[in-house]
Protein backbone atom coordinates (compact mmCIF):
# COMPACT_ATOMS: atom_id res chain seq x y z
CA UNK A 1 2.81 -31.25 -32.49
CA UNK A 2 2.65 -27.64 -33.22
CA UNK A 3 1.07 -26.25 -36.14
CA UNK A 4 1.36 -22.79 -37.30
CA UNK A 5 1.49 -21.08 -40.52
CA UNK A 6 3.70 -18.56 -42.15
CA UNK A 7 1.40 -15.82 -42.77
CA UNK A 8 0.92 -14.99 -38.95
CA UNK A 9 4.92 -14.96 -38.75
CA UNK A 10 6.23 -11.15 -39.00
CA UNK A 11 8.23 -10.91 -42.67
CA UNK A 12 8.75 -14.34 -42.67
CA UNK A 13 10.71 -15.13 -39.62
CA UNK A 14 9.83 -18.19 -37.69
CA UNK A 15 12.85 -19.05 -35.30
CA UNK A 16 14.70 -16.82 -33.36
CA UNK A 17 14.40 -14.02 -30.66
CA UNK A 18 10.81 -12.24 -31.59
CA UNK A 19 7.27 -12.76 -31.76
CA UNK A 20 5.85 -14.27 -32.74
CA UNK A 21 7.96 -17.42 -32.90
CA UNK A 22 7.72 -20.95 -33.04
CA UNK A 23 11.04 -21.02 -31.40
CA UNK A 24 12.55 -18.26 -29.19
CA UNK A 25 16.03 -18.46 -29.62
CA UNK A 26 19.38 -16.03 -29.59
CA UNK A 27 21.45 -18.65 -31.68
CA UNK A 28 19.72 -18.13 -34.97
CA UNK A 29 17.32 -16.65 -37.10
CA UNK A 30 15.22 -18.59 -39.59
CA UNK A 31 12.28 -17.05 -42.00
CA UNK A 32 11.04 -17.71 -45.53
CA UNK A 33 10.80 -14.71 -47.17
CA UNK A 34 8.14 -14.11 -50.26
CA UNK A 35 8.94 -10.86 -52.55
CA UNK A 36 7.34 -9.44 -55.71
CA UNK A 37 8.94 -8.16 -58.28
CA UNK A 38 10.58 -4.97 -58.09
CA UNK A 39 10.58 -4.84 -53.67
CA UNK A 40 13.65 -3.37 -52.78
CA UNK A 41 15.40 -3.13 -49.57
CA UNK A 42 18.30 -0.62 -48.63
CA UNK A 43 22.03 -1.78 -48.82
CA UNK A 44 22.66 -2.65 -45.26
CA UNK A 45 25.03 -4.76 -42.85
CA UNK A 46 25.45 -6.99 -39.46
CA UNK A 47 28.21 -6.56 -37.32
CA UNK A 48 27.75 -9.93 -35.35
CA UNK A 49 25.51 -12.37 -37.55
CA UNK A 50 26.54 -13.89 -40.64
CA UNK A 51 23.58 -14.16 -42.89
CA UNK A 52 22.63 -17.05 -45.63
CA UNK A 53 20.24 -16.26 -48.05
CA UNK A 54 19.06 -19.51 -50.73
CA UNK A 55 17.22 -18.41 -53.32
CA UNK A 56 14.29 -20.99 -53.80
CA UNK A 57 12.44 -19.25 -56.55
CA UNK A 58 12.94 -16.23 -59.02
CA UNK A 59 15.59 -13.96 -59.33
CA UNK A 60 17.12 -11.44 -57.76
CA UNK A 61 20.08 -8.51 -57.44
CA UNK A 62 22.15 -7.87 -54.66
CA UNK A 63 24.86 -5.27 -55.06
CA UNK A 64 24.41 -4.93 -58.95
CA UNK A 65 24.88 -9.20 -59.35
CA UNK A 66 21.71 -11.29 -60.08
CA UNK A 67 20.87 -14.71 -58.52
CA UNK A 68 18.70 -17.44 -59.36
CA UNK A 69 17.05 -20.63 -57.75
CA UNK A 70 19.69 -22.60 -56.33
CA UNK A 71 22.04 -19.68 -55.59
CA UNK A 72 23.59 -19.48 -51.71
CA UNK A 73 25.05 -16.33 -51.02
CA UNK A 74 26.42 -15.91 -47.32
CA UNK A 75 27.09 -12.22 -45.82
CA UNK A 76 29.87 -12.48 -43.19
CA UNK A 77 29.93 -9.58 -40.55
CA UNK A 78 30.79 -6.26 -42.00
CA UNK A 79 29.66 -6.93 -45.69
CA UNK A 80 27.01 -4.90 -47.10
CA UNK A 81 24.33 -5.50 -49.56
CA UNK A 82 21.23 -4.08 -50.83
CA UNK A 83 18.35 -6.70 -52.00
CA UNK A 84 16.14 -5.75 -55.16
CA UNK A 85 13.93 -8.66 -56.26
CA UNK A 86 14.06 -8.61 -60.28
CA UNK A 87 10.83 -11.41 -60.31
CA UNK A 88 8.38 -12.65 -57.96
CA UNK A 89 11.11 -14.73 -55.33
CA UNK A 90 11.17 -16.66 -52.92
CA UNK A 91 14.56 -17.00 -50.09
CA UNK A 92 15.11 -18.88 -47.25
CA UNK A 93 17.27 -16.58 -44.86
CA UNK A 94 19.31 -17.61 -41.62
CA UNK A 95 21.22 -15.83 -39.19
CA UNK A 96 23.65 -17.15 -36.81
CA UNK A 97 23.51 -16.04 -34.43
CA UNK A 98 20.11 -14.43 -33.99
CA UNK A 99 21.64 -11.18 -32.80
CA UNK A 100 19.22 -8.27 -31.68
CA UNK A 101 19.38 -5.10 -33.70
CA UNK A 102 22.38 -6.21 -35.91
CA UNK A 103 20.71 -4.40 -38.96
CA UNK A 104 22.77 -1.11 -39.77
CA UNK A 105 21.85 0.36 -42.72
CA UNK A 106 24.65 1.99 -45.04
């Protein structure tokens, strides 16, 4: 059994090709991501992974729509969004595949 916790992982990511990791990987990307209200990050895209984001708490915007608890909202290759949390939030976020600088910001 391995025991970790997510405050040593870096922005929330737990699986996939960094460290640290509880599971070094290429094929995906897994983190739980914690924001307060009003963090913002730039519009940006991936050319190879397609990225799910579930909202598990809070709200948030992504290009100008909001989202609540519950919402999925999947990012193929090539589609850009920018990522403003309205409340305190929290996401799950996976990419597949766990591609190495695939963040290009618009």
């Amino acid at each position: 059994m391995i025991v970790d916790n997510l405050s040593n992982m870096t922005k929330g990511w737990f699986i996939g090709n960094f460290e640290p990791s509880l599971f070094k990987t290429n094929d995906v990307e897994v983190a739980v991501k914690s924001y307060k209200a009003g963090d913002h990050e730039d519009k940006h895209y991936h050319k190879i992974a397609t990225e799910y984001t579930v909202i598990i708490d809070g709200e948030v915007e992504m290009n100008g729509v909001r989202y609540k608890a519950g919402d999925i909202i999947v990012m193929e290759p090539g589609e850009s969004t920018d990522f403003t949390a309205v409340t305190d939030s929290t996401n799950v976020v996976v990419k597949i595949p766990g591609a190495n600088n695939d963040k290009y910001v618009d």
